[in-house]
PDB file of N, CA and C in Angstrom:
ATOM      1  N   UNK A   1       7.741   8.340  -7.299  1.00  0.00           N
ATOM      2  CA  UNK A   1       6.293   8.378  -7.279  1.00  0.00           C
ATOM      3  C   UNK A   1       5.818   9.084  -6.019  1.00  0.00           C
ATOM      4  N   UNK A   2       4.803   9.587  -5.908  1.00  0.00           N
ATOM      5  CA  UNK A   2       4.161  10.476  -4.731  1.00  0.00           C
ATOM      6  C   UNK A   2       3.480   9.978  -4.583  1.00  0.00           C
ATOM      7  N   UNK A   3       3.374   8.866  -3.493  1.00  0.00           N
ATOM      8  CA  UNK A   3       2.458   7.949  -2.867  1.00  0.00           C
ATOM      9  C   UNK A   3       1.083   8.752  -2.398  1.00  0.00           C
ATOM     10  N   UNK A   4       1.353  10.140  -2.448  1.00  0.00           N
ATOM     11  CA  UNK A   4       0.343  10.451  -1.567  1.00  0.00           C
ATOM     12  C   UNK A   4      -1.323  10.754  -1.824  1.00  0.00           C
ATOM     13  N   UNK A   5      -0.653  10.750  -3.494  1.00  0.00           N
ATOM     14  CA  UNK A   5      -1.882  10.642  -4.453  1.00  0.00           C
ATOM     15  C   UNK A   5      -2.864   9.134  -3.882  1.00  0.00           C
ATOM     16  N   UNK A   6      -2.202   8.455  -3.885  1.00  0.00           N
ATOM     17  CA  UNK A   6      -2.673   6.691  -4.019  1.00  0.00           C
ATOM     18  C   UNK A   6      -2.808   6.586  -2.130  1.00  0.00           C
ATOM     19  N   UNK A   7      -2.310   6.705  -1.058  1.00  0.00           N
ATOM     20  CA  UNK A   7      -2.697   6.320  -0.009  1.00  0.00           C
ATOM     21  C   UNK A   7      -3.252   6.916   0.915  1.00  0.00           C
ATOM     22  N   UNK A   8      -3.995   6.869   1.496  1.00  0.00           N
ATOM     23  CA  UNK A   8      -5.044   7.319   2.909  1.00  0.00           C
ATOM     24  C   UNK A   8      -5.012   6.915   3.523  1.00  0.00           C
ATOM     25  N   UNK A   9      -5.332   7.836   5.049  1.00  0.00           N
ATOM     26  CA  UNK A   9      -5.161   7.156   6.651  1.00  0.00           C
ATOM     27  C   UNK A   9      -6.284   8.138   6.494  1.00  0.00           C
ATOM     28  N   UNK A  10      -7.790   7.684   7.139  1.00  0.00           N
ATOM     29  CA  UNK A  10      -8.873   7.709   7.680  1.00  0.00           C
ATOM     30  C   UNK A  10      -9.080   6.872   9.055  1.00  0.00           C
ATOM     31  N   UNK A  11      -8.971   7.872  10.471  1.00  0.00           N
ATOM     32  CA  UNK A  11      -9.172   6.919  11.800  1.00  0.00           C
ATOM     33  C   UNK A  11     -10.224   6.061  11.785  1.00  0.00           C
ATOM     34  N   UNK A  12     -11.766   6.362  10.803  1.00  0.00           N
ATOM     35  CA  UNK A  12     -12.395   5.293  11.137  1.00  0.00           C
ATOM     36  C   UNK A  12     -12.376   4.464  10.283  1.00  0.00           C
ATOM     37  N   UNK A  13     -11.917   4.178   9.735  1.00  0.00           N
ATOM     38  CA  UNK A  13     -11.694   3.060   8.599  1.00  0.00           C
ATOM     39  C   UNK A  13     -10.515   2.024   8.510  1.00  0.00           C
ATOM     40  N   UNK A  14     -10.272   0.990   8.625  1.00  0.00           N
ATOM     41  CA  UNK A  14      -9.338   0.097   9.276  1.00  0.00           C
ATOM     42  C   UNK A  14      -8.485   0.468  10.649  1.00  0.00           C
ATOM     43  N   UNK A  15      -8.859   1.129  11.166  1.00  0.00           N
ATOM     44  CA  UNK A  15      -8.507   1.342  12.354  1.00  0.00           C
ATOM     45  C   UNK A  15      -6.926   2.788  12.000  1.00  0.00           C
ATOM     46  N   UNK A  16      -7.954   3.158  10.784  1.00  0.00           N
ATOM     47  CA  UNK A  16      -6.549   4.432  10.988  1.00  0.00           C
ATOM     48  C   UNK A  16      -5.286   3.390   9.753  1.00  0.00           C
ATOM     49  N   UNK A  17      -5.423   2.562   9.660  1.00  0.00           N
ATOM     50  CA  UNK A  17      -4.420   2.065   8.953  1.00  0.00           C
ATOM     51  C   UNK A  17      -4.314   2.772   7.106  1.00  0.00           C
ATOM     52  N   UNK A  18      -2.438   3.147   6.487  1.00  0.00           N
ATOM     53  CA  UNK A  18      -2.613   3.460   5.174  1.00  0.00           C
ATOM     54  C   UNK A  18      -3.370   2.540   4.653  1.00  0.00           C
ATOM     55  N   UNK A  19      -4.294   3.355   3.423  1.00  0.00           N
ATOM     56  CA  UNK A  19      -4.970   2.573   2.933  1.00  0.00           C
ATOM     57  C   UNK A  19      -4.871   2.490   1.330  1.00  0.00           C
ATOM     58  N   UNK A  20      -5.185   2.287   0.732  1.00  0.00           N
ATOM     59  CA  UNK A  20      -5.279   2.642  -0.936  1.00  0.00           C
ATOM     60  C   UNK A  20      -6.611   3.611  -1.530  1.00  0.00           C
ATOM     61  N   UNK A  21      -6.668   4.680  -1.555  1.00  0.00           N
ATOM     62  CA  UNK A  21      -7.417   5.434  -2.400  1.00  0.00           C
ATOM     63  C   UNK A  21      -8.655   5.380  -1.438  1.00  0.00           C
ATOM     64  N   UNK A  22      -8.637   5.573  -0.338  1.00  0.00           N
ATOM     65  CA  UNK A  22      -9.732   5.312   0.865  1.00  0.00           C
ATOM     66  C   UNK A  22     -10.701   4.194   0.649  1.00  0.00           C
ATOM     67  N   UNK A  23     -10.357   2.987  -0.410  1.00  0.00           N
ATOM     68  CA  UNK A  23     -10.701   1.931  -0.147  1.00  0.00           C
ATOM     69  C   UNK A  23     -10.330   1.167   1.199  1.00  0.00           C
ATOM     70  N   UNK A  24     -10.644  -0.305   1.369  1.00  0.00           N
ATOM     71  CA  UNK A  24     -10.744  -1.090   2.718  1.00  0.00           C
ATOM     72  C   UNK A  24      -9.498  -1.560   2.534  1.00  0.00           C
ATOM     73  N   UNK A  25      -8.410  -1.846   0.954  1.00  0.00           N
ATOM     74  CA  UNK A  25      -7.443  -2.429   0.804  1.00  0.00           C
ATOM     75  C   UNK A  25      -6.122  -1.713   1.303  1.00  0.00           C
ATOM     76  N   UNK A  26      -5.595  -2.442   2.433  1.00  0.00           N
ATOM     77  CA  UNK A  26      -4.423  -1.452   3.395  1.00  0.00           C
ATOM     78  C   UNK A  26      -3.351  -1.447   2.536  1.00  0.00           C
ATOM     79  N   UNK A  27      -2.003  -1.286   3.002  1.00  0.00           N
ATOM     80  CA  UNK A  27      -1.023  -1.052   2.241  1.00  0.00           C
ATOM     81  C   UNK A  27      -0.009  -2.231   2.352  1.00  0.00           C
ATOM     82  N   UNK A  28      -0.301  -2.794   3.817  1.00  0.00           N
ATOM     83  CA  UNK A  28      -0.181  -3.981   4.534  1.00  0.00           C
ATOM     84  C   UNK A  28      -0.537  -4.979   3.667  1.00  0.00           C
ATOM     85  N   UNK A  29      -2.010  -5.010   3.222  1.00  0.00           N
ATOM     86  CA  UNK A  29      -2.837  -6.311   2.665  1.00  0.00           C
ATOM     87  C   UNK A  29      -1.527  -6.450   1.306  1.00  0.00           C
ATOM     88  N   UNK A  30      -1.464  -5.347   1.163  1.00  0.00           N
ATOM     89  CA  UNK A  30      -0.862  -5.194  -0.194  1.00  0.00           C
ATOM     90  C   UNK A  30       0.754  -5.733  -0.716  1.00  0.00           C
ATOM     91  N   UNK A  31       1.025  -5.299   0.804  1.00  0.00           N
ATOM     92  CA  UNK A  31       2.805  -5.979   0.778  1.00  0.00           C
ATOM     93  C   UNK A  31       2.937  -7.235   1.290  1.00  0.00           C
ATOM     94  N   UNK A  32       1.996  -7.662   1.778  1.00  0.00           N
ATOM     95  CA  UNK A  32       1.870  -9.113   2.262  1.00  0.00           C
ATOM     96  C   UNK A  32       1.591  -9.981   0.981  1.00  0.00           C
ATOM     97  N   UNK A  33       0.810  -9.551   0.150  1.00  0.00           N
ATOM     98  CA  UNK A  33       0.117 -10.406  -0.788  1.00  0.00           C
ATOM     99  C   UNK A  33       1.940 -10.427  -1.424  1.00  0.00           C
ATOM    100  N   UNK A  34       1.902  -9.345  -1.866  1.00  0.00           N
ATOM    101  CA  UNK A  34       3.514  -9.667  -2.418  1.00  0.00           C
ATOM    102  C   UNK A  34       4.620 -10.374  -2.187  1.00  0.00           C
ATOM    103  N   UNK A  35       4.962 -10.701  -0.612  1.00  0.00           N
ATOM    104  CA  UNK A  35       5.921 -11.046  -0.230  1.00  0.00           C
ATOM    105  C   UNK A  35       5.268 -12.563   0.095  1.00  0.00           C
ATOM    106  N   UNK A  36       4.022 -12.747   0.010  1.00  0.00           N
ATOM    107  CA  UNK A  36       3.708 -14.459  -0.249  1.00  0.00           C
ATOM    108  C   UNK A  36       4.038 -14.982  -1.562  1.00  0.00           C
ATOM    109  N   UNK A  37       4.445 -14.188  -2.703  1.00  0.00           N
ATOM    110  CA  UNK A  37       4.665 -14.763  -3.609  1.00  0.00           C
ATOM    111  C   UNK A  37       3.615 -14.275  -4.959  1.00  0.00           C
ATOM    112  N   UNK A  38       2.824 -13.545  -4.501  1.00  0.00           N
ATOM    113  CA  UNK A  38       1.695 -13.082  -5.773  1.00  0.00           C
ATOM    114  C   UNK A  38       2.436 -11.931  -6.541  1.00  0.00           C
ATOM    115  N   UNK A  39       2.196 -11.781  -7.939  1.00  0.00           N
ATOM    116  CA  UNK A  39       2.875 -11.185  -8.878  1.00  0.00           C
ATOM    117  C   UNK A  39       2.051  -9.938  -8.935  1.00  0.00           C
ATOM    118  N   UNK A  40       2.092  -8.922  -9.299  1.00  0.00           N
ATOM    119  CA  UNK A  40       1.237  -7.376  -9.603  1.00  0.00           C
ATOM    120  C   UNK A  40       0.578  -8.147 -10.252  1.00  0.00           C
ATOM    121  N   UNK A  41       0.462  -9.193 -11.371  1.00  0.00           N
ATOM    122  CA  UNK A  41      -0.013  -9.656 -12.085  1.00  0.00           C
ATOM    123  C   UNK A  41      -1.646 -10.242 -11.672  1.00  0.00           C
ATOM    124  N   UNK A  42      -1.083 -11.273 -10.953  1.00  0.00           N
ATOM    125  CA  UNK A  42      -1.901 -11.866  -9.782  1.00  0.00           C
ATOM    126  C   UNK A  42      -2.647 -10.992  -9.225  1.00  0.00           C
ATOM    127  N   UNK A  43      -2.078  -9.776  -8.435  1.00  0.00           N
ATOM    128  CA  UNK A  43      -3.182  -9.017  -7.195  1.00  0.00           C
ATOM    129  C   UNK A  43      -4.144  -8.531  -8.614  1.00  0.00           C
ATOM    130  N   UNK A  44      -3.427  -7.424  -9.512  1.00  0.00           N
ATOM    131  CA  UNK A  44      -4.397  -7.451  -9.961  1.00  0.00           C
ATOM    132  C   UNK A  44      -5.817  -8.218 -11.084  1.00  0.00           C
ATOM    133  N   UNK A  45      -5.200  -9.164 -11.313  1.00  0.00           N
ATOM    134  CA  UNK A  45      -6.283 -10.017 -11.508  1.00  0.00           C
ATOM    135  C   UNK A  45      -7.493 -10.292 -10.121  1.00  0.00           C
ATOM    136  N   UNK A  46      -6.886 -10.588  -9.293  1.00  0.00           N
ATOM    137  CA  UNK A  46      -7.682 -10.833  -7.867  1.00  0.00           C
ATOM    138  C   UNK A  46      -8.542  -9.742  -7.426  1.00  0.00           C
ATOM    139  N   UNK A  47      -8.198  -8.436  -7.524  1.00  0.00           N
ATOM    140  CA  UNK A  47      -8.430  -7.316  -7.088  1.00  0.00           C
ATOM    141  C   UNK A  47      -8.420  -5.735  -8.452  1.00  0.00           C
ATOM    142  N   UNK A  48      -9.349  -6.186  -9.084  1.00  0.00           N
ATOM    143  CA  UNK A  48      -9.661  -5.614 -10.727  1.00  0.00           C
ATOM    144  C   UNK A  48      -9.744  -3.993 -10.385  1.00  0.00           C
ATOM    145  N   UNK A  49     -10.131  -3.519  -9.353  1.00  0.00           N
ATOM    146  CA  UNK A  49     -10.477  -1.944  -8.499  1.00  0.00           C
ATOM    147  C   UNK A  49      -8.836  -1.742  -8.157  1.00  0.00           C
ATOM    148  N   UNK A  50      -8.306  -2.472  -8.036  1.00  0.00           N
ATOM    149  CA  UNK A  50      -6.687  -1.660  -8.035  1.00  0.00           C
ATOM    150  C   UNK A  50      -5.919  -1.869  -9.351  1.00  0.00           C
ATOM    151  N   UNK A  51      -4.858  -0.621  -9.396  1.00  0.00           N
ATOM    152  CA  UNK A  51      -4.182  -0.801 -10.283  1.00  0.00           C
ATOM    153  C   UNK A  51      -2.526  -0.660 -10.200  1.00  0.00           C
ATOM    154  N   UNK A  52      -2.031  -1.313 -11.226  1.00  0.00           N
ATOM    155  CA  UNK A  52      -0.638  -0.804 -10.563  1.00  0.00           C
ATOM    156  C   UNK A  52       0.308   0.468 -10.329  1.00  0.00           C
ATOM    157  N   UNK A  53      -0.511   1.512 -10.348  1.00  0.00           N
ATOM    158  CA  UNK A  53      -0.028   2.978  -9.642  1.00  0.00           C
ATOM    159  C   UNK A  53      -0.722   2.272  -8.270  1.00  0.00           C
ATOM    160  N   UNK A  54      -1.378   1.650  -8.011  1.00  0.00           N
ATOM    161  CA  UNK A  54      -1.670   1.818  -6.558  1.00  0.00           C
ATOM    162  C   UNK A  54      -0.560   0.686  -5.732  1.00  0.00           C
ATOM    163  N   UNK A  55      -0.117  -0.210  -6.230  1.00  0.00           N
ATOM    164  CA  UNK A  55       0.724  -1.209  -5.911  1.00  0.00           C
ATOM    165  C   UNK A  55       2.066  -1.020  -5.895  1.00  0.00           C
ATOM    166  N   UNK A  56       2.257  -0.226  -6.597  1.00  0.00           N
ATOM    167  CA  UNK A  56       4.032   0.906  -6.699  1.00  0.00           C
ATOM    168  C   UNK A  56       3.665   2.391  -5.460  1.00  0.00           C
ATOM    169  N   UNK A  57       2.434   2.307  -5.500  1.00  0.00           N
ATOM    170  CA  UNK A  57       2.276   3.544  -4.246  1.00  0.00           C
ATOM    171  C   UNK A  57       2.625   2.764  -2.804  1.00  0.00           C
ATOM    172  N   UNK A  58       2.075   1.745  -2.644  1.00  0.00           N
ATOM    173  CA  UNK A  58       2.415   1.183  -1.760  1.00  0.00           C
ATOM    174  C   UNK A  58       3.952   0.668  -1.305  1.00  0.00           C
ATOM    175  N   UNK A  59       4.378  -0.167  -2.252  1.00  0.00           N
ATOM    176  CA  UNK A  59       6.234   0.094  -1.989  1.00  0.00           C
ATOM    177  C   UNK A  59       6.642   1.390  -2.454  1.00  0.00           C
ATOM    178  N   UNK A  60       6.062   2.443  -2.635  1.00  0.00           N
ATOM    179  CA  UNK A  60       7.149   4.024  -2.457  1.00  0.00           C
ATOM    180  C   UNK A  60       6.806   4.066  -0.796  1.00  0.00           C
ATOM    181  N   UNK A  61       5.044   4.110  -0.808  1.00  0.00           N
ATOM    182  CA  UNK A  61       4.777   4.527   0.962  1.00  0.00           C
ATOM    183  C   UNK A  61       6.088   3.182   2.201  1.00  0.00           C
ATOM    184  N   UNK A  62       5.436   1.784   1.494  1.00  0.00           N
ATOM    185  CA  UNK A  62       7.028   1.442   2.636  1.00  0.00           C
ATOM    186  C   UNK A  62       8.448   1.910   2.455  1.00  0.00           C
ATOM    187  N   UNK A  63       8.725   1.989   1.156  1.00  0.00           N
ATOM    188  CA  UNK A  63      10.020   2.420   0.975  1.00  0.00           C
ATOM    189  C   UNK A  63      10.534   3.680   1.867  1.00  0.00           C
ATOM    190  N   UNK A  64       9.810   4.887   1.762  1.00  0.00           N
ATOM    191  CA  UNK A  64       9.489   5.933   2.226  1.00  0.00           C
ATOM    192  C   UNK A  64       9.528   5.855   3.939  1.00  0.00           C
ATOM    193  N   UNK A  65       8.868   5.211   4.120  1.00  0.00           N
ATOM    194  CA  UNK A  65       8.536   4.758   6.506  1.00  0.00           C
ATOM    195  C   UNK A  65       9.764   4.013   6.673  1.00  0.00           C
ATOM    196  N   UNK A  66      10.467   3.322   5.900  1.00  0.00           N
ATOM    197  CA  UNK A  66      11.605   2.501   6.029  1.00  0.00           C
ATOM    198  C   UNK A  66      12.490   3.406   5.979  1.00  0.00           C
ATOM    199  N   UNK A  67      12.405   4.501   5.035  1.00  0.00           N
ATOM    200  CA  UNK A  67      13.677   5.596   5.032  1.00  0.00           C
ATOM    201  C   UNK A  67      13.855   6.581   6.727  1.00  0.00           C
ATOM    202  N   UNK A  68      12.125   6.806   7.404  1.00  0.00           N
ATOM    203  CA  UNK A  68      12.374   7.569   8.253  1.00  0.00           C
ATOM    204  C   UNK A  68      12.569   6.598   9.688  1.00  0.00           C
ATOM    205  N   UNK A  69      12.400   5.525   9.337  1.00  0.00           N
ATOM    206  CA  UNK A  69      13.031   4.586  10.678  1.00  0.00           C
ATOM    207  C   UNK A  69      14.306   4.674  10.773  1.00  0.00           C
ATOM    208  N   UNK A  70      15.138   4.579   9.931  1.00  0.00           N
ATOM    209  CA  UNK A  70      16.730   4.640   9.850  1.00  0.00           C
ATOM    210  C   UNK A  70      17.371   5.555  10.353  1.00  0.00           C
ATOM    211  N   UNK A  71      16.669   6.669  10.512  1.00  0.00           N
ATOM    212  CA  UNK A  71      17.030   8.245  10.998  1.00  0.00           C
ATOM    213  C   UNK A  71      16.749   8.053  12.618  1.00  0.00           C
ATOM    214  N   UNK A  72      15.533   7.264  13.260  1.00  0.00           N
ATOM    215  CA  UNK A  72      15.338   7.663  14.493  1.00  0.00           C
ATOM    216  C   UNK A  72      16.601   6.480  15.384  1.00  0.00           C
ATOM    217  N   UNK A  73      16.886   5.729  14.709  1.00  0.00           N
ATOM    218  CA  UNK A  73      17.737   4.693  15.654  1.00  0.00           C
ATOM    219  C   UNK A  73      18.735   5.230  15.387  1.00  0.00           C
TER     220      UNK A  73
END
């Protein structure tokens, strides 16, 4: 997937943080909700303005920053 469709970094808008589709919802909010235990199912019920291309954009974008950390150590 080509995250790059689905995520944005705008400096004034969460402080510069990826975001989803230059909405307020980070990529952060997004992998957190996940790793508490909420299902795609769940976020998107909770959050009806995302969809799941945007929730698979988000684990390609970590998948992706996780690949270029491995290279600098």
């Amino acid at each position: 997937m080509d995250y790059r469709q689905f995520i944005t970094i705008e400096p004034g808008k969460r402080s510069g943080k990826p975001c989803i589709r230059g909405l307020r919802v980070t990529v952060y909010d997004v992998l957190d909700w996940l790793s508490s235990g909420m299902s795609e199912a769940d976020i998107l019920a909770d959050y009806p303005y995302l969809t799941l291309d945007d929730i698979r954009a988000c684990l390609a974008f970590a998948a992706d920053r996780e690949k270029s950390l491995a290279f600098i150590n």
